[in-house]
Protein backbone atom coordinates (compact mmCIF):
# COMPACT_ATOMS: atom_id res chain seq x y z
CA UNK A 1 100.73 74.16 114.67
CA UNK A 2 101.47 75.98 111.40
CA UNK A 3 102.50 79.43 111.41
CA UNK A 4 99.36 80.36 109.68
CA UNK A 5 96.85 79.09 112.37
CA UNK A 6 99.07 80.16 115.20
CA UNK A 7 99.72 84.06 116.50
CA UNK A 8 103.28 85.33 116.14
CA UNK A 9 105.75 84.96 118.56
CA UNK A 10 107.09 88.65 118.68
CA UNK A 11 110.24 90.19 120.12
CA UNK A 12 109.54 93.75 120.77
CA UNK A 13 113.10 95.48 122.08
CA UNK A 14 112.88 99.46 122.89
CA UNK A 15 114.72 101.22 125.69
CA UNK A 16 111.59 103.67 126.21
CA UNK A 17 108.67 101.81 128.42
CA UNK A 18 106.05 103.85 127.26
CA UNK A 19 107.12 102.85 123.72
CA UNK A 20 107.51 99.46 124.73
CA UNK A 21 104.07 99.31 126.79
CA UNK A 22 102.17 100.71 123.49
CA UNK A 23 104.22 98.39 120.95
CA UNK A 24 102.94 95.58 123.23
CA UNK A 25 99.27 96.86 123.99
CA UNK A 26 99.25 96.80 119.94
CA UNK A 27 100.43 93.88 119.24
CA UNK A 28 98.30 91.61 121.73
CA UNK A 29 95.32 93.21 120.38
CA UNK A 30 96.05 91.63 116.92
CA UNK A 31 96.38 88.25 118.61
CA UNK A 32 100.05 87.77 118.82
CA UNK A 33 102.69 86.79 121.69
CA UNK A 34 104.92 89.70 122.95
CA UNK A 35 108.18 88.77 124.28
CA UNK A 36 109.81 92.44 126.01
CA UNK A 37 113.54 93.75 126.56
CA UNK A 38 114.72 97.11 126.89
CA UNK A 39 118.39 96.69 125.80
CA UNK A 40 120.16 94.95 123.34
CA UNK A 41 121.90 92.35 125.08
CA UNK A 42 118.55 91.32 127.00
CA UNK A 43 117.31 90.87 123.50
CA UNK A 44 119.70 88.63 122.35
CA UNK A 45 119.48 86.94 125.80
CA UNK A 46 115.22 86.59 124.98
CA UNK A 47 115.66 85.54 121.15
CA UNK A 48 117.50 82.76 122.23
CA UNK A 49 115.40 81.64 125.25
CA UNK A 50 112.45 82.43 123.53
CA UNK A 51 113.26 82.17 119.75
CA UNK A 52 110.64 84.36 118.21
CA UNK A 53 108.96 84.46 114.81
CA UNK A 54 109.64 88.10 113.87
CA UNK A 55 111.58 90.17 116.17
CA UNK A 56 110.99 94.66 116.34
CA UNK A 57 114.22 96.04 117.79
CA UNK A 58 114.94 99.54 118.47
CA UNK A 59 118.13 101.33 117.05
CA UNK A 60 119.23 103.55 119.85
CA UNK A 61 119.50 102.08 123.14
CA UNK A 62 121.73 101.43 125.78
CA UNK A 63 124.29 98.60 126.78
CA UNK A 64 124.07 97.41 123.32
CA UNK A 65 122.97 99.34 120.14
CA UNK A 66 119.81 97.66 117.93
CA UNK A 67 122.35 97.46 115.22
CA UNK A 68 124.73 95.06 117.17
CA UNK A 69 122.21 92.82 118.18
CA UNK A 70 120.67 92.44 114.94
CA UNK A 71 124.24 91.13 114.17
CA UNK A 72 124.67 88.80 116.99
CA UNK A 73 120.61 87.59 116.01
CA UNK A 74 121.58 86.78 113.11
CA UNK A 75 124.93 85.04 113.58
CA UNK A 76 122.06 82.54 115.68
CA UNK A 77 119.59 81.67 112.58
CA UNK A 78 120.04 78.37 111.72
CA UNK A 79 118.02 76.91 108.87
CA UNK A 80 115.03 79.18 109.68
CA UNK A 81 114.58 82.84 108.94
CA UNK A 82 113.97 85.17 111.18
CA UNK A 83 112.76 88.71 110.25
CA UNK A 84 114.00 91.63 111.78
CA UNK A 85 112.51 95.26 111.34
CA UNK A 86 114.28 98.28 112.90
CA UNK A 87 111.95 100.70 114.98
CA UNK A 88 113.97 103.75 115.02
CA UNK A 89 113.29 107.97 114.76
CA UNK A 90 116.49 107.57 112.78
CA UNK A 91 115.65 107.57 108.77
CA UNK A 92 118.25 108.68 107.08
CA UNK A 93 119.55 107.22 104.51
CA UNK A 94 123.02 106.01 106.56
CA UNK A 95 120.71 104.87 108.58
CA UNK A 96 118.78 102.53 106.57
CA UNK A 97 121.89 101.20 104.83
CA UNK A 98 123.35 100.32 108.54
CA UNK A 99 120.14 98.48 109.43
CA UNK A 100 120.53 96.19 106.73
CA UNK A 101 123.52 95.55 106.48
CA UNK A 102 123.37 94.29 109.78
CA UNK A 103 120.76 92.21 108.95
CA UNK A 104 117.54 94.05 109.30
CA UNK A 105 114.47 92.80 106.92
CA UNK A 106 112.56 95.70 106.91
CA UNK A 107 113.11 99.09 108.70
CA UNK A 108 109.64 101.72 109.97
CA UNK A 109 110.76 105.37 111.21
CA UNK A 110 108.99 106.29 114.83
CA UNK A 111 106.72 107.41 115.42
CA UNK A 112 104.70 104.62 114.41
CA UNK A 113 102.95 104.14 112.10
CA UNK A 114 100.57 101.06 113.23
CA UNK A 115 98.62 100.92 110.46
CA UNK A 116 101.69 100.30 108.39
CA UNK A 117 103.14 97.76 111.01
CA UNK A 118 100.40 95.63 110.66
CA UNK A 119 100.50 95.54 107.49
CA UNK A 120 104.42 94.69 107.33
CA UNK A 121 103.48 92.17 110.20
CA UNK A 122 100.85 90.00 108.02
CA UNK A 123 103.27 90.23 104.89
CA UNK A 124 106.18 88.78 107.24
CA UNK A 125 103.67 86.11 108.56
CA UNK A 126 102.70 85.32 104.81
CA UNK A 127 106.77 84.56 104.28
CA UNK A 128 106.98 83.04 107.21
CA UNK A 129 104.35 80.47 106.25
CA UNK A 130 106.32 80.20 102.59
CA UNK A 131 109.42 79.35 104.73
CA UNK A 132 107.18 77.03 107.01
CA UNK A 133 105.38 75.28 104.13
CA UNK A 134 108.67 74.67 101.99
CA UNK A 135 110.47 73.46 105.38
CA UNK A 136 108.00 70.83 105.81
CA UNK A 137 107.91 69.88 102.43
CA UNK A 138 111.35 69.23 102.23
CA UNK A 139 110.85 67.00 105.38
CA UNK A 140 107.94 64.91 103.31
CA UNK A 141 110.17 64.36 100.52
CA UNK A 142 113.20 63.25 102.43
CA UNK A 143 111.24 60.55 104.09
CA UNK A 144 110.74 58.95 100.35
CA UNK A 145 112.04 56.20 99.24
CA UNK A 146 115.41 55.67 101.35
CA UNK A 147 115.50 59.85 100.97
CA UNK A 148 115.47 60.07 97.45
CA UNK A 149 113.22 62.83 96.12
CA UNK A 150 114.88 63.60 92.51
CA UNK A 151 113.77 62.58 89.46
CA UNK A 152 115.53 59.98 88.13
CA UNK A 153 115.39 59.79 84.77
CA UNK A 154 117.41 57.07 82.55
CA UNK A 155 118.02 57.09 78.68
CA UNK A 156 119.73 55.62 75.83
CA UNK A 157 122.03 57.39 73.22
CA UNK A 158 118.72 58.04 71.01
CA UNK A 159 117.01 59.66 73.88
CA UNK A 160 114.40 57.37 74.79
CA UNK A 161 113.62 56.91 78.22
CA UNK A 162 114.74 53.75 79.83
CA UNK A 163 113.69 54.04 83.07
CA UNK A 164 111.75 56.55 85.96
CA UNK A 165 111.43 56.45 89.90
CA UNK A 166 108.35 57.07 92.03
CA UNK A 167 109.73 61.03 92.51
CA UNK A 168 110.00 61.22 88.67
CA UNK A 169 106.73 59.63 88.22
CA UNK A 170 105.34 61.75 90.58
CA UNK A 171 107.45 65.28 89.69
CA UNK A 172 106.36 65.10 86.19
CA UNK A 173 103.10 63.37 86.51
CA UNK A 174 103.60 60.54 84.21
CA UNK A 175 103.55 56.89 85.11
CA UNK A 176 106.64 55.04 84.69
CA UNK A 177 104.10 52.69 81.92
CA UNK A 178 103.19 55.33 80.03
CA UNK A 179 106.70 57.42 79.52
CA UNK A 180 108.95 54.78 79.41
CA UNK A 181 109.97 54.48 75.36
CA UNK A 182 108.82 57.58 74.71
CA UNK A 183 112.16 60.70 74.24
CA UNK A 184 113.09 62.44 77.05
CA UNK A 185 112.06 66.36 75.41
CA UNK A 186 108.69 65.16 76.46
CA UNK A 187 109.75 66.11 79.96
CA UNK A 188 112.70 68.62 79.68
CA UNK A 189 112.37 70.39 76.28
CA UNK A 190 114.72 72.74 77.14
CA UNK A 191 117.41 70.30 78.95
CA UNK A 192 117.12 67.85 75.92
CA UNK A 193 116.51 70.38 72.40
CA UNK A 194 118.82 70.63 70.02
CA UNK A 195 122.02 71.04 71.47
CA UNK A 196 121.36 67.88 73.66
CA UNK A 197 120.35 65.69 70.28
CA UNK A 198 124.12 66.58 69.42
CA UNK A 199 125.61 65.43 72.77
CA UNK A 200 123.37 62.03 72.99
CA UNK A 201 124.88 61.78 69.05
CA UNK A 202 128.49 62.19 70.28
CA UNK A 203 129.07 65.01 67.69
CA UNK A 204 129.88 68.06 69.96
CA UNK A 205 133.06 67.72 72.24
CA UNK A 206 133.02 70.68 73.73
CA UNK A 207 129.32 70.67 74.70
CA UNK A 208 129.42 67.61 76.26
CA UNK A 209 132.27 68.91 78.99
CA UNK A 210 129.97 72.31 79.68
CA UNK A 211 126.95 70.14 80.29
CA UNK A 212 127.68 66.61 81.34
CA UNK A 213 128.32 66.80 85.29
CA UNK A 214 127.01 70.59 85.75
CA UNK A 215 123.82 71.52 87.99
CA UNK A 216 121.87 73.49 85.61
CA UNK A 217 118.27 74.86 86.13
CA UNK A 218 116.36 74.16 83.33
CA UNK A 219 112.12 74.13 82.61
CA UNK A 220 110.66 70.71 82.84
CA UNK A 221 107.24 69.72 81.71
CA UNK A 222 104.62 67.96 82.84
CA UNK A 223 102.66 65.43 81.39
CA UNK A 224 99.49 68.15 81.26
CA UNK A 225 101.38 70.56 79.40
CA UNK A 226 102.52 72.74 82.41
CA UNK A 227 105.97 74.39 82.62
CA UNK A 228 107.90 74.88 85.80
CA UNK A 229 111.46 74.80 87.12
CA UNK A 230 113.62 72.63 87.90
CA UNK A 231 117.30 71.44 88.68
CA UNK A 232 119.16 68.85 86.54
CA UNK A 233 122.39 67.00 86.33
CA UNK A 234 123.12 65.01 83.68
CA UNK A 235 125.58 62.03 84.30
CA UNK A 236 127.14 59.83 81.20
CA UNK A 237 127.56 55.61 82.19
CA UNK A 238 127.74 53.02 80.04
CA UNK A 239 126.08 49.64 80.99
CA UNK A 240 126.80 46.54 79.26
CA UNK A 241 128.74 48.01 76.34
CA UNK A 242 126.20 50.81 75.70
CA UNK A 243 126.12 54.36 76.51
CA UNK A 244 123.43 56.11 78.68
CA UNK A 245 122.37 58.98 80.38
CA UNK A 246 120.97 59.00 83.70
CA UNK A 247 119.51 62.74 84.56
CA UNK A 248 118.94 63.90 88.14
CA UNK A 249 115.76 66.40 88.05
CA UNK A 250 114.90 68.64 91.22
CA UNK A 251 111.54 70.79 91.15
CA UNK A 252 112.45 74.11 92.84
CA UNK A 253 108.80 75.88 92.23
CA UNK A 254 108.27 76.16 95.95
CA UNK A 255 111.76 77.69 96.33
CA UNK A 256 111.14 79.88 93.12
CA UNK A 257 108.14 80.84 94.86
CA UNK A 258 109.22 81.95 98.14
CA UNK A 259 111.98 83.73 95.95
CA UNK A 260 110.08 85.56 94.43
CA UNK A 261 107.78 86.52 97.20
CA UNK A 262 110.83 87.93 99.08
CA UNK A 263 111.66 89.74 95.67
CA UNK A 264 108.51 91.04 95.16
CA UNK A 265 108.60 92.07 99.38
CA UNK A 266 111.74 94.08 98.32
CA UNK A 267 110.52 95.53 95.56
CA UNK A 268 107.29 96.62 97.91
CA UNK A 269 109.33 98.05 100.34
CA UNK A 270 111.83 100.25 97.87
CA UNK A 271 108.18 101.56 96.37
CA UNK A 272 107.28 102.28 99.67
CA UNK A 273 110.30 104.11 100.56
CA UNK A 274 110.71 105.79 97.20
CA UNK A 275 107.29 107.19 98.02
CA UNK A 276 107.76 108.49 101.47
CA UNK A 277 111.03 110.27 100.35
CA UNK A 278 108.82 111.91 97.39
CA UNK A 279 106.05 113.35 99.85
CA UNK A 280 109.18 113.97 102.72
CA UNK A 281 110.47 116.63 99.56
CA UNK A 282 107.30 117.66 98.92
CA UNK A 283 106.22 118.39 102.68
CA UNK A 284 109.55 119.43 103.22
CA UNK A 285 109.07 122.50 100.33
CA UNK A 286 105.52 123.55 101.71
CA UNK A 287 106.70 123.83 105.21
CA UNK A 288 109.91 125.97 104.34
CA UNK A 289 106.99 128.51 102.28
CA UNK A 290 105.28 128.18 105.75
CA UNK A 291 108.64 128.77 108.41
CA UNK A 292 110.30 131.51 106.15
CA UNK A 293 108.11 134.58 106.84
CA UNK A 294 109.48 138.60 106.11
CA UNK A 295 109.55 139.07 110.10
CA UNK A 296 112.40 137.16 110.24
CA UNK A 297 114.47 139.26 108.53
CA UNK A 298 114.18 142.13 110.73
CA UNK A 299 116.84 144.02 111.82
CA UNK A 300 116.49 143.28 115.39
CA UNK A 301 116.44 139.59 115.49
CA UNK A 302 119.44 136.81 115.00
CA UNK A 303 118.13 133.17 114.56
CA UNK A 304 118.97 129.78 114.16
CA UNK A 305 117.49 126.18 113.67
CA UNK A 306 119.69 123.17 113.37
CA UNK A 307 117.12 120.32 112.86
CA UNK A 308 117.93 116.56 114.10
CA UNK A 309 116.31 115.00 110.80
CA UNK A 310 114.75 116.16 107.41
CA UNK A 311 112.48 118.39 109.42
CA UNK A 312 112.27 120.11 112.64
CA UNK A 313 110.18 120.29 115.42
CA UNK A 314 111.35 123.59 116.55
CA UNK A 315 110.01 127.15 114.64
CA UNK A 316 110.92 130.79 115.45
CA UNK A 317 108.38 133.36 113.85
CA UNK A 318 108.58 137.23 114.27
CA UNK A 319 106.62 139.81 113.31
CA UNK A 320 105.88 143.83 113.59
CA UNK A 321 102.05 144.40 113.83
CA UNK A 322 100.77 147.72 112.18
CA UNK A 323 101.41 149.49 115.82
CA UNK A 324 104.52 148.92 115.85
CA UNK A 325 104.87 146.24 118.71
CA UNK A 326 107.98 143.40 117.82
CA UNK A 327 106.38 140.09 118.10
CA UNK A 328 109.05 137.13 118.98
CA UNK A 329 108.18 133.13 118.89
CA UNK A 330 110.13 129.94 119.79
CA UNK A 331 108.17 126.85 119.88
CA UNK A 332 109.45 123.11 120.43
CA UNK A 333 106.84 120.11 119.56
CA UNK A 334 107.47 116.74 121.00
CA UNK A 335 110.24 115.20 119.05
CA UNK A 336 111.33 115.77 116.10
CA UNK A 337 111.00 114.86 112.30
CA UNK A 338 107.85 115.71 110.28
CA UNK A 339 105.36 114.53 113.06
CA UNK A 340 106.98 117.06 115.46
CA UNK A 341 107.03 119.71 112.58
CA UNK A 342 103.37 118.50 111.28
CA UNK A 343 102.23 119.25 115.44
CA UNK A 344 103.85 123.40 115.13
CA UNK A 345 102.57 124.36 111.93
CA UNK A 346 98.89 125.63 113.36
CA UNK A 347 100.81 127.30 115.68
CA UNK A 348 102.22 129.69 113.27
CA UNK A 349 99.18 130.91 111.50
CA UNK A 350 97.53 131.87 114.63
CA UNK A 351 100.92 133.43 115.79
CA UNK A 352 100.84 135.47 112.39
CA UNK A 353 97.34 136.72 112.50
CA UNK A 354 97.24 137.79 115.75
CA UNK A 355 100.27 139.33 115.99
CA UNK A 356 98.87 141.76 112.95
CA UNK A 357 96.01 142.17 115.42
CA UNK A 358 98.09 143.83 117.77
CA UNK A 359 96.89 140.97 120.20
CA UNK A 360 98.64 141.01 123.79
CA UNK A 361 100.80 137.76 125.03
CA UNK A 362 98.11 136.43 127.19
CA UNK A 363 95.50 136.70 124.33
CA UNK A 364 97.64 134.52 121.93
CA UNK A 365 98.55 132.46 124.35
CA UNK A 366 95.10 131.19 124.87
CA UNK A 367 94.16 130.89 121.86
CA UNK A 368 97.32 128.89 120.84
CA UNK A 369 96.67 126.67 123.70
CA UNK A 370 92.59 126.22 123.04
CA UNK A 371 93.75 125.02 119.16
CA UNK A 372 96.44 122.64 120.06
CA UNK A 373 94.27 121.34 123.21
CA UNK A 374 91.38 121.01 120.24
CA UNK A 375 93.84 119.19 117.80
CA UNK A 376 96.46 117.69 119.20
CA UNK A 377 96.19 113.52 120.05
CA UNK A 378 97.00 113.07 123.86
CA UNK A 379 100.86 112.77 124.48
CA UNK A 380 101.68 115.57 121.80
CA UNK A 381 102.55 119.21 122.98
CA UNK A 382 104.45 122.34 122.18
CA UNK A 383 106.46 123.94 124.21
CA UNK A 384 106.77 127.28 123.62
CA UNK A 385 108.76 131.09 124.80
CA UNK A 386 106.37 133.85 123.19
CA UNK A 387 107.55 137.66 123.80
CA UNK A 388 105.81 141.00 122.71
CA UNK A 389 107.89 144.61 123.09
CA UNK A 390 106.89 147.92 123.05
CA UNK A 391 109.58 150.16 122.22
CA UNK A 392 106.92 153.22 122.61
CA UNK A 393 106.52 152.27 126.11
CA UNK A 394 110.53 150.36 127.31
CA UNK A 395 107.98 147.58 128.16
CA UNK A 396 107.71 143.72 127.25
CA UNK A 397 105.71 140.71 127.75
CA UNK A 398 106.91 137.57 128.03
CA UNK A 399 105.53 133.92 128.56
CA UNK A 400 107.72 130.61 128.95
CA UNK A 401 105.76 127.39 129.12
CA UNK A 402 108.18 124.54 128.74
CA UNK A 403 110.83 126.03 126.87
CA UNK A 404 114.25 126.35 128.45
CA UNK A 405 114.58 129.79 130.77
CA UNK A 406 114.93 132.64 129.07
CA UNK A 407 117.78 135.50 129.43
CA UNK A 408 118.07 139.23 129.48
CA UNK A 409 120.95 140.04 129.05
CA UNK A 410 123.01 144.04 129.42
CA UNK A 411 125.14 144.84 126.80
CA UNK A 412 128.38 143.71 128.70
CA UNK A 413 126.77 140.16 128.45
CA UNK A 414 125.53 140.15 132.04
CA UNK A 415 122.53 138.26 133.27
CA UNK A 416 119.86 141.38 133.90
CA UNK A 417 116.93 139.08 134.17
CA UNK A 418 115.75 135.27 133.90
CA UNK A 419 112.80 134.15 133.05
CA UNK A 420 111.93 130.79 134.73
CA UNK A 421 109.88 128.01 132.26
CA UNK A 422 107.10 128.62 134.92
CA UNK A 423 103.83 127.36 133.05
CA UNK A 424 103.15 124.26 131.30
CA UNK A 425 103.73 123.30 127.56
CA UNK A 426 101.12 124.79 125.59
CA UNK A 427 97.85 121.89 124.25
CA UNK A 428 98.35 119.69 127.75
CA UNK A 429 95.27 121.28 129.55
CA UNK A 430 92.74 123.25 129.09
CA UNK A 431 92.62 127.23 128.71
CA UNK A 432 91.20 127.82 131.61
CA UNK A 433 93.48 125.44 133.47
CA UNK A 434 96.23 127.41 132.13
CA UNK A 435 98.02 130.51 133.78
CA UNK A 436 98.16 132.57 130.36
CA UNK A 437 99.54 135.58 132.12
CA UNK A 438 102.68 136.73 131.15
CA UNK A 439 105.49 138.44 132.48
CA UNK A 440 106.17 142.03 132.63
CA UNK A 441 110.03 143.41 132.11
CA UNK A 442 111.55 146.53 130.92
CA UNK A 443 115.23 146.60 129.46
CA UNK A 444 118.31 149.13 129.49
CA UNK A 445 119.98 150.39 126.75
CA UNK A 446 121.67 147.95 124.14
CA UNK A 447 119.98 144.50 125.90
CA UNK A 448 119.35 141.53 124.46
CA UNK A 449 116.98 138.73 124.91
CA UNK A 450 118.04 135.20 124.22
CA UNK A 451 115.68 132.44 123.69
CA UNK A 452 117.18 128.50 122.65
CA UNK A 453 114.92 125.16 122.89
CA UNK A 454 116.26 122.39 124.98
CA UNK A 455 118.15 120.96 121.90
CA UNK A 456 121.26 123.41 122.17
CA UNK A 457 121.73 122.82 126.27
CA UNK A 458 121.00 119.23 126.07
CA UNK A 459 123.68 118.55 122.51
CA UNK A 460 126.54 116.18 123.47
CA UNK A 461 129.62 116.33 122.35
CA UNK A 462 131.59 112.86 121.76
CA UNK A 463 132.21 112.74 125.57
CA UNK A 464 128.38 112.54 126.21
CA UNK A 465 128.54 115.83 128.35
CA UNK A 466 125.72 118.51 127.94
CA UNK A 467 126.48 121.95 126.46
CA UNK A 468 124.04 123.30 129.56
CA UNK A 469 123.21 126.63 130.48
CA UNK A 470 127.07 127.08 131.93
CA UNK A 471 127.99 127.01 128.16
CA UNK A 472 125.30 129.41 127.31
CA UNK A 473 126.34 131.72 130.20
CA UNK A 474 130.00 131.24 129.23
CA UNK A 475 129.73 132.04 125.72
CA UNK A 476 127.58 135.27 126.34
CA UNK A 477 130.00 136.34 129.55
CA UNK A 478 131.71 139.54 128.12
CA UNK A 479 130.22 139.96 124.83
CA UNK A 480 129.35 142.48 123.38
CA UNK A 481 125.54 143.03 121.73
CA UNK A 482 126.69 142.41 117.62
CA UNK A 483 129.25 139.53 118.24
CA UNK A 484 126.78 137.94 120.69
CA UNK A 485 125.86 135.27 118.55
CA UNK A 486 128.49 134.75 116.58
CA UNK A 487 130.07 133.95 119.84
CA UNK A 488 127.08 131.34 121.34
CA UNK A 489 127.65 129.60 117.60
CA UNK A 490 131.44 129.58 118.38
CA UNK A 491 131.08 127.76 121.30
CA UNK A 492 128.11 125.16 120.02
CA UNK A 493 130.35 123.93 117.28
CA UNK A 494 133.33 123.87 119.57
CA UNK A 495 131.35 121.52 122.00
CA UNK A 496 129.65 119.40 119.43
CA UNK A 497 133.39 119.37 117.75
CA UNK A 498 131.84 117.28 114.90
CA UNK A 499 129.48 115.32 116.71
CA UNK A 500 125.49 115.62 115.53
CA UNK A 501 122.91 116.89 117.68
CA UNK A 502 120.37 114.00 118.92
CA UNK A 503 117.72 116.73 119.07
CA UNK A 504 116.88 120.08 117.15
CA UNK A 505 118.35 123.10 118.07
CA UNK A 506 116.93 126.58 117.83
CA UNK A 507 118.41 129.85 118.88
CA UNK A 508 117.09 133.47 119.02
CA UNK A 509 118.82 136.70 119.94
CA UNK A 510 116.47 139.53 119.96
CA UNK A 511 117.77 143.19 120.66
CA UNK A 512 115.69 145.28 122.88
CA UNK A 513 114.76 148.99 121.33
């Protein structure tokens, strides 16, 4: 069955079920087969048991990286072509060059975008049926005539046509009655112009040794006027005494033609990318005006945010409302890159507004949670650490719903107080399913409060271990309040000795009034 009247055959490889359950879902709702594995090496081991039509591999995943299997994938093609498009949250520019050099087609960031994969799924299927198509009509011409599908094309030293085959006749649309005596420029003006009425003369030497023997694509012409590629090689023989040429013509207009689909595919695909980098900058610019607020520069407040990618899915936002209450924010949306930082960016304008309201934890709390909850598709949350103090009264607020624990800390570095990640990430349920309450604490002289998303305890160093809350605790451990976090970024880079950070980071030290 052709490739056109037939579903794809699909080979979808990601280490993450739930990514691999919803790629599949997907794709047998547009009609096509869905082959699974959730390595690398089981999806060599399935491309060559199952040998798919297209094949969507994941970058990052265990046993064997997507970019080694795309190698060994490839090293397996034979004649046919096999696309392969990378499914990865990595999209930097390293990244893309990596993916095809190792033989990737075509390469979408995560998370999906399925609107975009089915498009890149019917433009693959509209290649593949080029590839199909030109396959078997390579396998139509090789069963003519004892395998002979050239033109064959024979003429004397004036250029008239002595003889044509069946694949001439047929190539150039003349029958061998009606061309035969007439000159050969009728069917390769450009193989046989002016130059060539020299060579078939015997008058240029040197032109005769650049074109006699040589594969040359030239434009034939049929006999309707019509002007399309083709392959020659001219040969010189002389037969009874006289000399001839006998020309061996190709038509490569279905090869031009999937060439130049594939060209015009890559030229699609830089457009594309050219366009998402333009609105990445442009995003990127808006959302910096957004993160950047005045509160940040207070006095009282040390901050960091190291993110994974272009953008970040973690935010820190402080403020002073008109009372004179310290307002402190660290929120983490689910992963990272511009979705995640898309998913936090209502969370800062109602952070903003009520803080200037003088609003209590619990009261922004709930309302943060009602928007997100409103918003938000199921699956996406924000996980948050939101803190209020009152330096009138030596008393604070604080509420941690998915965030890692949070620390108070004396001025000697000790561990006054933790605050457990007790409540749920805000926009999972609903208000009033949510305990909004927060927690009250009061604070000695010179203490600090340090907040961090799971990013900084969870960054590996080359050694795959965990920077963890013992590094945290380690690094604050006899400290003293103004080298605090010098001495927590000390340690981070000394872990990470080089390596990146698979997640954002984000770090707050707050002092206590």
């Amino acid at each position: 069955m052709s490739i056109a009247n037939r579903p794809l055959k699909v080979l979808a490889v990601d280490d993450n079920r739930t990514n691999l359950h919803i790629l599949q879902v997907f794709l047998k709702k547009l009609g096509h087969q869905v082959f699974s594995a959730e390595n690398g090496e089981e999806a060599v081991q399935r491309f060559a048991s199952e040998r798919p039509d297209i094949v969507l591999l994941d970058i990052m995943m265990p046993v064997m990286d997507g970019f080694e299997a795309a190698r060994q994938i490839k090293a397996m093609e034979t004649e046919l072509w096999t696309p392969i498009v990378f499914l990865s949250a990595l999209n930097r520019d390293e990244n893309l060059l990596e993916g095809l050099e190792a033989g990737a087609d075509d390469y979408l960031t995560k998370p999906i975008n399925f609107v975009v994969l089915e498009a890149k799924l019917r433009s693959m299927q509209r290649s593949l049926r080029l590839q199909q198509e030109s396959i078997e009509a390579l396998n139509r011409l090789k069963m003519i005539s004892d395998n002979i599908f050239e033109a064959i094309v024979t003429i004397d030293e004036s250029g008239t046509i002595i003889t044509i085959n069946h694949a001439g006749e047929r190539i150039f649309g003349w029958s061998a009655v009606d061309i035969i005596g007439k000159n050969v420029t009728c069917l390769m003006p450009d193989a046989f112009g002016e130059t060539s009425n020299m060579l078939l003369s015997g008058e240029v030497t040197d032109m005769q040794a650049s074109i006699l023997g040589h594969e040359r694509e030239v434009l034939g012409q049929r006999m309707d006027g019509g002007i399309f590629p083709i392959i020659i090689n001219v040969s010189e023989i002389f037969l009874e005494g006289k000399r001839m040429f006998v020309s061996v013509a190709r038509d490569i207009s279905e090869r031009k033609a999937v060439d130049e689909k594939l060209k015009d595919n890559a030229r699609r695909l830089q457009a594309y990318f050219d366009q998402t980098q333009g609105e990445q900058q442009l995003a990127m610019r808006l959302m910096e005006m957004q993160l950047h607020r005045p509160g940040l520069k207070d006095d009282s407040l040390r901050y960091k945010v190291i993110p994974a990618e272009n953008f970040s899915g973690d935010i820190v936002a402080a403020a002073r409302s008109p009372e004179g209450r310290f307002y402190a924010l660290l929120a983490d949306a689910t992963g990272h890159g511009l979705t995640a930082a898309i998913s936090v960016m209502p969370v800062l304008a109602i952070f903003y507004q009520m803080a200037a309201g003088n609003r209590n934890v619990g009261e922004i709390i709930a309302e943060l949670n009602q928007q997100l909850k409103d918003s938000m598709p199921i699956g996406r949350f924000v996980a948050a650490t939101l803190i209020c103090l009152n330096a009138e009264k030596q008393v604070g607020e604080i509420w941690v719903g998915g965030t890692p624990e949070a620390i108070l800390c004396d001025r000697w570095g000790r561990e006054e107080q933790i605050f457990a990640s007790a409540n749920l990430p805000l926009g999972v349920v609903s208000t009033d399913q949510l305990d909004c309450q927060p927690v009250n604490f009061t604070w000695q002289v010179e203490s600090q409060i340090i907040l961090c998303s799971d990013g900084l305890l969870e960054a590996e160093n080359r050694a795959g271990n965990q920077f963890s809350h013992t590094g945290l605790s380690q690094a604050i451990a006899n400290t003293s309040p103004h080298n605090r976090f010098s001495k927590i970024e000390a340690a981070l880079n000394s872990h990470l000795d080089g390596n990146l950070a698979s997640d954002d980071i984000s770090l707050m030290i707050i002092d206590c009034p």
